[in-house]
N, C-alpha and C. Protein backbone atom coordinates (compact mmCIF):
# COMPACT_ATOMS: atom_id res chain seq x y z
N UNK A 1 -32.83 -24.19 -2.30
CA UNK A 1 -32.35 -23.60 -3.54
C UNK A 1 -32.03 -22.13 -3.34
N UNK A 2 -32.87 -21.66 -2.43
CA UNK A 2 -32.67 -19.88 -2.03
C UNK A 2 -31.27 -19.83 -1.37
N UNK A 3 -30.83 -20.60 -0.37
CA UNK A 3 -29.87 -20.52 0.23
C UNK A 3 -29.03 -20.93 -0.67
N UNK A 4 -28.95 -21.99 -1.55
CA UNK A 4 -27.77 -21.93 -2.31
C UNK A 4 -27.41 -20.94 -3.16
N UNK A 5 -28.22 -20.25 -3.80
CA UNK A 5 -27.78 -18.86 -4.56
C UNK A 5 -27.38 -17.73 -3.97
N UNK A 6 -28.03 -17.37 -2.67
CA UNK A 6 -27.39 -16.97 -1.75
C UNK A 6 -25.82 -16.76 -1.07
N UNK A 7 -25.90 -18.25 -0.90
CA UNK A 7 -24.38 -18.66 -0.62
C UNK A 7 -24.00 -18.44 -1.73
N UNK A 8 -24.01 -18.49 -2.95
CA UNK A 8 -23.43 -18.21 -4.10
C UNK A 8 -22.71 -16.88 -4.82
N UNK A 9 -23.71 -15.91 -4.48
CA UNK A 9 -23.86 -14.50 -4.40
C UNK A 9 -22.73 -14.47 -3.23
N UNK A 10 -23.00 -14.52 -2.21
CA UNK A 10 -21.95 -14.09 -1.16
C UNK A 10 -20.17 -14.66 -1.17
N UNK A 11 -20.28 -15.98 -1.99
CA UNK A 11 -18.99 -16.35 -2.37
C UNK A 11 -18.47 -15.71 -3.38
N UNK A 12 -19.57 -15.20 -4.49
CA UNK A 12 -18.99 -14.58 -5.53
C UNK A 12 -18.49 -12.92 -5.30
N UNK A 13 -19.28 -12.35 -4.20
CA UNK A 13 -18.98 -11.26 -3.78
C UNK A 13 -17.94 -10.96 -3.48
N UNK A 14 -17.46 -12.16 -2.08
CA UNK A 14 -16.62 -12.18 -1.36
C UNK A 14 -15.09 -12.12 -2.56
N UNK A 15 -15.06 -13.10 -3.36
CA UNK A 15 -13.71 -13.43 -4.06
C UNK A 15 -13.46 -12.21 -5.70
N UNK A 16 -14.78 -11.24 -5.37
CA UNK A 16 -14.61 -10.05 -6.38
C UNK A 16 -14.13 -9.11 -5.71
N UNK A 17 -14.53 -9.16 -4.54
CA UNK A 17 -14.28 -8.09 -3.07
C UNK A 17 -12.71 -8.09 -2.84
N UNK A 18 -12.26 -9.38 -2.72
CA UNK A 18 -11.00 -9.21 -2.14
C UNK A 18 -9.85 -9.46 -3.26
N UNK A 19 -10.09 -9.34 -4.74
CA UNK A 19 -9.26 -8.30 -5.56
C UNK A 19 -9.08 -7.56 -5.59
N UNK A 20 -10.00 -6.98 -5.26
CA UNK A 20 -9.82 -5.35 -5.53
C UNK A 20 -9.32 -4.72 -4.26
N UNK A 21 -9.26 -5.60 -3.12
CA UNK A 21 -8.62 -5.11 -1.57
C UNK A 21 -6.92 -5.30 -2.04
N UNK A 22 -6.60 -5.91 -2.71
CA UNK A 22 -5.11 -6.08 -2.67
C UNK A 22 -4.59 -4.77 -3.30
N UNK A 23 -3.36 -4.97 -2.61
CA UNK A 23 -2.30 -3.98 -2.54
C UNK A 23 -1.17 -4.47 -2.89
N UNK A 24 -0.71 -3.53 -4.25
CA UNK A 24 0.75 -3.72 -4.88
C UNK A 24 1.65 -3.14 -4.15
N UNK A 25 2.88 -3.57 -4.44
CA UNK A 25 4.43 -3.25 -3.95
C UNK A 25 4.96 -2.00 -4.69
N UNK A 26 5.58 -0.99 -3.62
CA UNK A 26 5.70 0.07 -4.16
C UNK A 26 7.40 -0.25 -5.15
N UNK A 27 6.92 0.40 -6.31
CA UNK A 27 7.75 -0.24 -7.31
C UNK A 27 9.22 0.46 -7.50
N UNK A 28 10.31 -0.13 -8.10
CA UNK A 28 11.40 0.61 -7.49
C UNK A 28 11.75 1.12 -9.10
N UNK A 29 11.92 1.92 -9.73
CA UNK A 29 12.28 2.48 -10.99
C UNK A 29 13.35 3.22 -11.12
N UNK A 30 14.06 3.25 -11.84
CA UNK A 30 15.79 4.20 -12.43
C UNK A 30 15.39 4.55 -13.42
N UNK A 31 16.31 5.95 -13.55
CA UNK A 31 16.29 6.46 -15.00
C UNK A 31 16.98 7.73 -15.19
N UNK A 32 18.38 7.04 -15.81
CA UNK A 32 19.50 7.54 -15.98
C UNK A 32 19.73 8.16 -14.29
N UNK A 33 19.87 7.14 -13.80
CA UNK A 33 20.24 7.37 -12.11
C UNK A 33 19.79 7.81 -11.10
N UNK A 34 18.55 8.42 -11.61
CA UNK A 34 17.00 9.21 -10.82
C UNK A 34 16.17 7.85 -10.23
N UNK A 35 15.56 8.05 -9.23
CA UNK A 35 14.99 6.93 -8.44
C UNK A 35 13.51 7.73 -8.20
N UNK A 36 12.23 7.18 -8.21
CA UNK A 36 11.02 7.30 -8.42
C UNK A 36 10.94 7.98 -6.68
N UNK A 37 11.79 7.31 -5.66
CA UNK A 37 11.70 7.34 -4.63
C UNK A 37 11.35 6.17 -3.60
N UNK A 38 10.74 5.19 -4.31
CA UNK A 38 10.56 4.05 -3.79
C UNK A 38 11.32 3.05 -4.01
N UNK A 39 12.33 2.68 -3.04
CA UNK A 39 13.11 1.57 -3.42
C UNK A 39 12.58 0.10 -2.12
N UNK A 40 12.42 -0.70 -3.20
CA UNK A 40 12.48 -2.15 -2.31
C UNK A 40 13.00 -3.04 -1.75
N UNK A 41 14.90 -2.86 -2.09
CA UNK A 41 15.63 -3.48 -2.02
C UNK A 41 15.96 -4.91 -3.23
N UNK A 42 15.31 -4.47 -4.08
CA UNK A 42 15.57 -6.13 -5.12
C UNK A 42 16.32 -5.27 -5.82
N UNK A 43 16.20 -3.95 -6.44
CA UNK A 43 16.98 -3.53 -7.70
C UNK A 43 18.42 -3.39 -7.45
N UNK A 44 18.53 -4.64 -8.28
CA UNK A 44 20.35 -4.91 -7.81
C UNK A 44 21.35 -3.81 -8.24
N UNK A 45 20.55 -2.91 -9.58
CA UNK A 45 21.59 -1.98 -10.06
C UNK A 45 21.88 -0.91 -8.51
N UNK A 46 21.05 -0.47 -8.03
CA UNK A 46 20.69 0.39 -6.86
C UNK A 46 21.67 -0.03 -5.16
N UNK A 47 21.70 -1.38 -5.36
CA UNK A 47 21.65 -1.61 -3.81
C UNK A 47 22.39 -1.09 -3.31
N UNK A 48 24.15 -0.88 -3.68
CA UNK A 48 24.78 -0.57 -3.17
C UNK A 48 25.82 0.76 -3.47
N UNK A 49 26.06 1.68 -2.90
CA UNK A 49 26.77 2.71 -3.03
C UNK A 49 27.25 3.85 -1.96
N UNK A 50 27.81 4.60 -2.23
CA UNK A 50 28.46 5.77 -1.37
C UNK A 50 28.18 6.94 -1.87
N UNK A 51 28.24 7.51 -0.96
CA UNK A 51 27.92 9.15 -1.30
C UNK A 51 27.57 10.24 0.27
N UNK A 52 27.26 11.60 -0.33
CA UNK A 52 27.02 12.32 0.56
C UNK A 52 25.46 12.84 0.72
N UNK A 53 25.06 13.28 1.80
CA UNK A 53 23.51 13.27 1.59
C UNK A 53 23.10 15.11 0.92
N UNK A 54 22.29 15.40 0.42
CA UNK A 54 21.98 16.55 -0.30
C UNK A 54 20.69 17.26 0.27
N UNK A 55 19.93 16.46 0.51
CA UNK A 55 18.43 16.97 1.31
C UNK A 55 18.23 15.87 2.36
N UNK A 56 16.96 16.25 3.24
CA UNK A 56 16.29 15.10 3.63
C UNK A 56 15.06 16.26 3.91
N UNK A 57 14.08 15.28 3.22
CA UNK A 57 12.74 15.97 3.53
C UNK A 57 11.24 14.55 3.61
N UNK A 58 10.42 15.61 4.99
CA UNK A 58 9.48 14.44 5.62
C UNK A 58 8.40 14.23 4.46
N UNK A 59 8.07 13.13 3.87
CA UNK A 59 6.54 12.80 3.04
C UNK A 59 6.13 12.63 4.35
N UNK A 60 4.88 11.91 3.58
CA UNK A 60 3.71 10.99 4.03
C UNK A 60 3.61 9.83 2.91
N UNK A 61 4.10 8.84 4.12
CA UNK A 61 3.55 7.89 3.19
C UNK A 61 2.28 7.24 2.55
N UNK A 62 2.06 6.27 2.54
CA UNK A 62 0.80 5.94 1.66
C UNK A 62 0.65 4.62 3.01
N UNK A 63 -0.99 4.77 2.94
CA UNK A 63 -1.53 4.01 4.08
C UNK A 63 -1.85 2.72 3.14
N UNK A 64 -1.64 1.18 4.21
CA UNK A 64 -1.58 0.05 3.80
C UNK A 64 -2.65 -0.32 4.59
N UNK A 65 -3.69 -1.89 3.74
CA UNK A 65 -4.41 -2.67 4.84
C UNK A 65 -4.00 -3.78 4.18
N UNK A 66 -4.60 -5.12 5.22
CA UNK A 66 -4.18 -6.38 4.34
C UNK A 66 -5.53 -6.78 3.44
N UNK A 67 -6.76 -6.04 3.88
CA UNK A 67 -8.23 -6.62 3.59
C UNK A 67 -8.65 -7.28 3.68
N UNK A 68 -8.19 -7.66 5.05
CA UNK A 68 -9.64 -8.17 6.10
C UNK A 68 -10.63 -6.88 6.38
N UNK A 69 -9.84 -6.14 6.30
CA UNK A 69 -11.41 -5.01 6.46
C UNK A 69 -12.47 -5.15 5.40
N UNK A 70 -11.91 -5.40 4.20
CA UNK A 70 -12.36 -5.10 3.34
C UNK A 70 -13.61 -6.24 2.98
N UNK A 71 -12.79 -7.73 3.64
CA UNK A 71 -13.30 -8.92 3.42
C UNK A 71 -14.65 -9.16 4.57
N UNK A 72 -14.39 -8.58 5.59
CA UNK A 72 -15.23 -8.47 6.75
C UNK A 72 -16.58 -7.42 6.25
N UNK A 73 -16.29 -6.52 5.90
CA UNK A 73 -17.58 -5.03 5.27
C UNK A 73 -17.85 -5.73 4.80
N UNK A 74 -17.44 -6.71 3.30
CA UNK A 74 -17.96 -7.05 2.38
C UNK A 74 -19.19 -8.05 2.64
N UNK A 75 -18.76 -8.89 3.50
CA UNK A 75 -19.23 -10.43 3.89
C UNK A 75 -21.14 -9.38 4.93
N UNK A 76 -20.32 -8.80 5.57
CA UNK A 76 -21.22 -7.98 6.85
C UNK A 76 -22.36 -7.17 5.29
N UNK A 77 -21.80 -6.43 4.14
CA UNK A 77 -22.55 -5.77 3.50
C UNK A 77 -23.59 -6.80 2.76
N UNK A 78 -23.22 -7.53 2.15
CA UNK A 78 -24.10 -8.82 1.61
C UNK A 78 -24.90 -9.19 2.57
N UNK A 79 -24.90 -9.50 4.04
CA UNK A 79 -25.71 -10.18 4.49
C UNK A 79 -27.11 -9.60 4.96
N UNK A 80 -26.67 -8.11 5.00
CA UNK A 80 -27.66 -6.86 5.20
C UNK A 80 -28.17 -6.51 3.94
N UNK A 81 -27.48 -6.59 2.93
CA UNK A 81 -28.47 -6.66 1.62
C UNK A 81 -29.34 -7.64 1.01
N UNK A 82 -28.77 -9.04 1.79
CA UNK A 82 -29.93 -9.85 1.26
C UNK A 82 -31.20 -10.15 2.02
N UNK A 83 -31.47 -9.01 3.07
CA UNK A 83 -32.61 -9.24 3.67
C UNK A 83 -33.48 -8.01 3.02
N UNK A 84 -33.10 -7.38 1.98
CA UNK A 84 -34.12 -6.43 0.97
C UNK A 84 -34.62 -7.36 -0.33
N UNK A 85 -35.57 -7.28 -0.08
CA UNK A 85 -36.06 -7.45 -1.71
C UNK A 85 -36.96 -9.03 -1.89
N UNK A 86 -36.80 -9.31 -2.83
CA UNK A 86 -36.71 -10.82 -3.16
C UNK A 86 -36.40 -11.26 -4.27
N UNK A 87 -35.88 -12.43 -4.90
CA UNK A 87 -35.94 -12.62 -6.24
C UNK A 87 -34.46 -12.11 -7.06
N UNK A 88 -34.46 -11.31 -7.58
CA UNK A 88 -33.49 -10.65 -8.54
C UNK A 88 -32.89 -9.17 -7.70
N UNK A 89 -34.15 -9.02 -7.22
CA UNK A 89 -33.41 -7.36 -6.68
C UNK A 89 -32.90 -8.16 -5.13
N UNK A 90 -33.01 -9.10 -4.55
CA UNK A 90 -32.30 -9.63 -3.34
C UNK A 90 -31.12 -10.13 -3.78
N UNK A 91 -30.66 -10.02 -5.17
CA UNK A 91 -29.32 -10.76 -5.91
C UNK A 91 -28.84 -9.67 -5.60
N UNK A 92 -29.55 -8.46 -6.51
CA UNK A 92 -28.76 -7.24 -6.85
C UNK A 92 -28.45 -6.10 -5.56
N UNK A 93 -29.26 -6.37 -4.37
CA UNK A 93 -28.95 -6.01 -3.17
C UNK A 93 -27.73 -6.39 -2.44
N UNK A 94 -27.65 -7.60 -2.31
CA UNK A 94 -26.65 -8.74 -1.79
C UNK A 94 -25.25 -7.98 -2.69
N UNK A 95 -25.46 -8.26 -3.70
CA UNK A 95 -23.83 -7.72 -4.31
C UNK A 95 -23.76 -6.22 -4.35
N UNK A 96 -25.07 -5.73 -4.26
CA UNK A 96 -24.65 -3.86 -4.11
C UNK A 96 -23.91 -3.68 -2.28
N UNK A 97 -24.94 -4.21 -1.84
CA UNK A 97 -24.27 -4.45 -0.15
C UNK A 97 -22.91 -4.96 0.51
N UNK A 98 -22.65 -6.08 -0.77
CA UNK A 98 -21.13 -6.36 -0.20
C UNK A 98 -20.48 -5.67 -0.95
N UNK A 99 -20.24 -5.33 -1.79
CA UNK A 99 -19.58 -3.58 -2.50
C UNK A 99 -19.42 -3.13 -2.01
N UNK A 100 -20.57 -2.24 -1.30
CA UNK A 100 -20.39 -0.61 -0.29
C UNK A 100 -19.71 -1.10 1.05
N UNK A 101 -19.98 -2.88 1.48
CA UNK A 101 -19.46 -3.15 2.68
C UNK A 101 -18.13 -3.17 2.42
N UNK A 102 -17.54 -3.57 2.11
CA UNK A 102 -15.90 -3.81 1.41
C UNK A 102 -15.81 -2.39 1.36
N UNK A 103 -15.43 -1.52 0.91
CA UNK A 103 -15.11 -0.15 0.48
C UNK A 103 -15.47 0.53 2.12
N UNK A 104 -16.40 0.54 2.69
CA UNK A 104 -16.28 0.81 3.31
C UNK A 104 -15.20 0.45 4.84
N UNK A 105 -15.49 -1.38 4.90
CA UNK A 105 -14.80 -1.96 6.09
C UNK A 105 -12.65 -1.66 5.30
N UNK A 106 -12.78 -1.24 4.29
CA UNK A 106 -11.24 -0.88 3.93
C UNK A 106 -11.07 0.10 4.41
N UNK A 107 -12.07 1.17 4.17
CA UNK A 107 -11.66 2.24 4.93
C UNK A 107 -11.63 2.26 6.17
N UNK A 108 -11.94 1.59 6.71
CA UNK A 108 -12.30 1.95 8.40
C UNK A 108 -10.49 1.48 8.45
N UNK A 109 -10.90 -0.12 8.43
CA UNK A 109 -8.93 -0.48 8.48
C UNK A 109 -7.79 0.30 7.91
N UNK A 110 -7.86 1.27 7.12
CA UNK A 110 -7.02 2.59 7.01
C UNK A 110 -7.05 3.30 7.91
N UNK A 111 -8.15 3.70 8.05
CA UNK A 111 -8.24 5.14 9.58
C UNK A 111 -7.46 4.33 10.58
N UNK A 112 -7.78 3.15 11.14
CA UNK A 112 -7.32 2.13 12.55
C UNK A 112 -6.24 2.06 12.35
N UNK A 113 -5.40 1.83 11.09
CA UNK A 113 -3.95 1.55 11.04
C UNK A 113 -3.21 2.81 11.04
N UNK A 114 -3.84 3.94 11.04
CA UNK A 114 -3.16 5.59 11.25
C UNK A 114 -2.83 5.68 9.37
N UNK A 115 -3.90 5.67 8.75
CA UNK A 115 -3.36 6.23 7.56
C UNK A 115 -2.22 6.62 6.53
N UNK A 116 -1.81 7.98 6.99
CA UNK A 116 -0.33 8.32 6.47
C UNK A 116 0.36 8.55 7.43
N UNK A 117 1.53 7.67 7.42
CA UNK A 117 2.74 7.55 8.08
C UNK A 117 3.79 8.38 7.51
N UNK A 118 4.53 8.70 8.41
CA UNK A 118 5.40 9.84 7.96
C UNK A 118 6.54 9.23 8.12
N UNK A 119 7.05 9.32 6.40
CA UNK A 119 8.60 9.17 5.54
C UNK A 119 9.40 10.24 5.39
N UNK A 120 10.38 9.65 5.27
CA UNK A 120 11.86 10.66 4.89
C UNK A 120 12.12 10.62 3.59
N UNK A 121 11.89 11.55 2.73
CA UNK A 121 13.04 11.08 1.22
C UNK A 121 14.30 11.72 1.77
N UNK A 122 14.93 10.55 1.54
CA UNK A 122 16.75 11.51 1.51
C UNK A 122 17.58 11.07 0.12
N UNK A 123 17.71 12.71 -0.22
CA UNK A 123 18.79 12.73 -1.63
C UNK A 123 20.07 12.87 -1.39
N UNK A 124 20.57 11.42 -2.21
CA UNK A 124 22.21 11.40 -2.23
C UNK A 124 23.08 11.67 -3.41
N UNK A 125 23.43 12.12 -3.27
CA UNK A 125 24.74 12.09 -4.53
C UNK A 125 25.63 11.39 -3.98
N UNK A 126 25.78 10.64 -4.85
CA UNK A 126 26.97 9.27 -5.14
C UNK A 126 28.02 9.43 -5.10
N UNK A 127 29.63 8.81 -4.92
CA UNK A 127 30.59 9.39 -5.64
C UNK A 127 30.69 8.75 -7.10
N UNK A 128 30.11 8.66 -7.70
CA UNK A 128 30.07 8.19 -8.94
C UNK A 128 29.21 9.48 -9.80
N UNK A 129 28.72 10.69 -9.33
CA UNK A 129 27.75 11.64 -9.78
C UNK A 129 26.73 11.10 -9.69
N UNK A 130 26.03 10.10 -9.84
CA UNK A 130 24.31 9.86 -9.67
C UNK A 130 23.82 10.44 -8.69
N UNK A 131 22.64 10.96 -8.76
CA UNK A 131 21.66 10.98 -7.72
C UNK A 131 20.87 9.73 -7.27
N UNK A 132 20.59 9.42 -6.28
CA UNK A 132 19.59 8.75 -5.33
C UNK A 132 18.48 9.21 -4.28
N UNK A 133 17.31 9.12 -4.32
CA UNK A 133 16.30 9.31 -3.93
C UNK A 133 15.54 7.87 -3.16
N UNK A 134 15.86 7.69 -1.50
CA UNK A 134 15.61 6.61 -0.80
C UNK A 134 14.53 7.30 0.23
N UNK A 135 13.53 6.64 0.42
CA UNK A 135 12.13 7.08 1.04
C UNK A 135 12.62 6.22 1.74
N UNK A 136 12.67 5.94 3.25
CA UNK A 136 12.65 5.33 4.55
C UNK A 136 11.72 5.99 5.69
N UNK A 137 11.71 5.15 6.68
CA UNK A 137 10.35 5.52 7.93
C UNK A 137 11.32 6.44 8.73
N UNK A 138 12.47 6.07 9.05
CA UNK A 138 13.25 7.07 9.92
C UNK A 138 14.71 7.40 9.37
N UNK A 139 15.38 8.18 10.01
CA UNK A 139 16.44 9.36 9.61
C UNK A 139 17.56 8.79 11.14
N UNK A 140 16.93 8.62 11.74
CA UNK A 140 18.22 7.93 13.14
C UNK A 140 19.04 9.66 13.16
N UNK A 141 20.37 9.41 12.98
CA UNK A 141 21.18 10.18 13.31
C UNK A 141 21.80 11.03 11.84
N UNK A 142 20.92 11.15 11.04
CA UNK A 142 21.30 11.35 9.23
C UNK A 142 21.08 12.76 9.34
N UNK A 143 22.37 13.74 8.86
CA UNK A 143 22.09 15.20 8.30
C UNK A 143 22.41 15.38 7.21
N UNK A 144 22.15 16.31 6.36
CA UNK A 144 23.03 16.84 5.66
C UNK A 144 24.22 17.26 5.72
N UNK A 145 25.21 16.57 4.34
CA UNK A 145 26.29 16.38 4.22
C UNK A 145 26.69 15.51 5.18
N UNK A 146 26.58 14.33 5.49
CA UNK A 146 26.61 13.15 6.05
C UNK A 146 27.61 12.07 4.49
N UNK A 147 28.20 11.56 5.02
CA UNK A 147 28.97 10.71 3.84
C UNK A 147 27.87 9.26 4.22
N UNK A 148 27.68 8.86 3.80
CA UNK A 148 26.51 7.55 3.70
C UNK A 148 26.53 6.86 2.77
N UNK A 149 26.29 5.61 3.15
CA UNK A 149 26.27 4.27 2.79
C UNK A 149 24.52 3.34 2.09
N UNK A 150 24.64 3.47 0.56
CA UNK A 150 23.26 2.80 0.57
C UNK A 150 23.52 1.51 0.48
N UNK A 151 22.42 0.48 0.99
CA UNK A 151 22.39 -1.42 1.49
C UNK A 151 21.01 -1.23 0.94
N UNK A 152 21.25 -1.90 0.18
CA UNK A 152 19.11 -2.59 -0.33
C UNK A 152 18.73 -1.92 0.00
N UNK A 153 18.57 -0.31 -0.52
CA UNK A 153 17.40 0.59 -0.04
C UNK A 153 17.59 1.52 0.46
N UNK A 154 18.52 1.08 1.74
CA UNK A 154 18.39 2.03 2.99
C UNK A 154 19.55 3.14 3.12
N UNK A 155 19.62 3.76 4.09
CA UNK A 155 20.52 4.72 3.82
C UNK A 155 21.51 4.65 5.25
N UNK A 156 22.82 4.46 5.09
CA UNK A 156 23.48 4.51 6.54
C UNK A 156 24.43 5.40 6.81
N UNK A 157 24.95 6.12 7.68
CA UNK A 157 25.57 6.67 8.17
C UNK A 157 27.46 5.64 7.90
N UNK A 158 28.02 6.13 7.33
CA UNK A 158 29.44 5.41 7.23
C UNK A 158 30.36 6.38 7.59
């Protein structure tokens, strides 16, 4: 009966754990022709156009895991918490342990995957007057005042 609550606790951990590991899609937004900076390629108003480039300047992007780190700490934190206690506080150990394990094994898989990766925003003006704001990983052969081509997102040299 101990082991089944156990196992219970650790399944319930596990499948609270790895909600909260997921990671949304960086979302693509317009407004009145201004771009958030993140484009995904679905926003059909966006995909395609011409223009000349206006800036290009390096971010940092935002660090991704899939959470297995997260799922691994978690599983590893529960199993080290349920050897405290007994009873109720070996419940409340077990799920405090796979908590801090998760949070923690996410972080580690951030540091391992190199954190922030370094992006380009490059601003275009259109020939239509809009501005565009396209965040990509690299720049290739792109300067300012470059006549360029946007495709789902990206930015090309034309």
């Amino acid at each position: 009966m101990k082991a089944t609550r156990t196992l219970a606790a650790l399944v319930a951990a596990s499948a609270l754990l790895g909600g909260c590991a997921s990671q949304s899609s960086q979302p693509s937004y317009a407004n009145n022709g201004y771009s958030n900076g993140y484009s995904n390629g679905y926003d059909n108003t966006a995909s395609t156009g011409y223009g000349t480039i206006e800036s290009i300047q390096v971010t940092n992007g935002e660090g991704r895991t899939s959470g297995a780190g997260a799922i691994v700490g978690g599983l590893v934190g529960a199993l080290a918490g349920n050897q405290v206690g007994s009873g109720g506080g070996r419940t409340a150990a077990t799920v405090a342990g796979g908590v801090a394990g998760a949070a923690i094994g996410n972080r580690v898989e951030a540091n391992r995957n190199g954190e922030a990766q370094q992006m380009y925003s490059v601003n275009v003006r259109l020939d239509n007057g809009e501005y565009r704001t396209i965040v990509q990983d690299n720049v290739y052969d792109l300067r300012v005042g470059n006549r360029v081509r946007i495709v789902d997102g990206r930015v090309y040299r034309y």
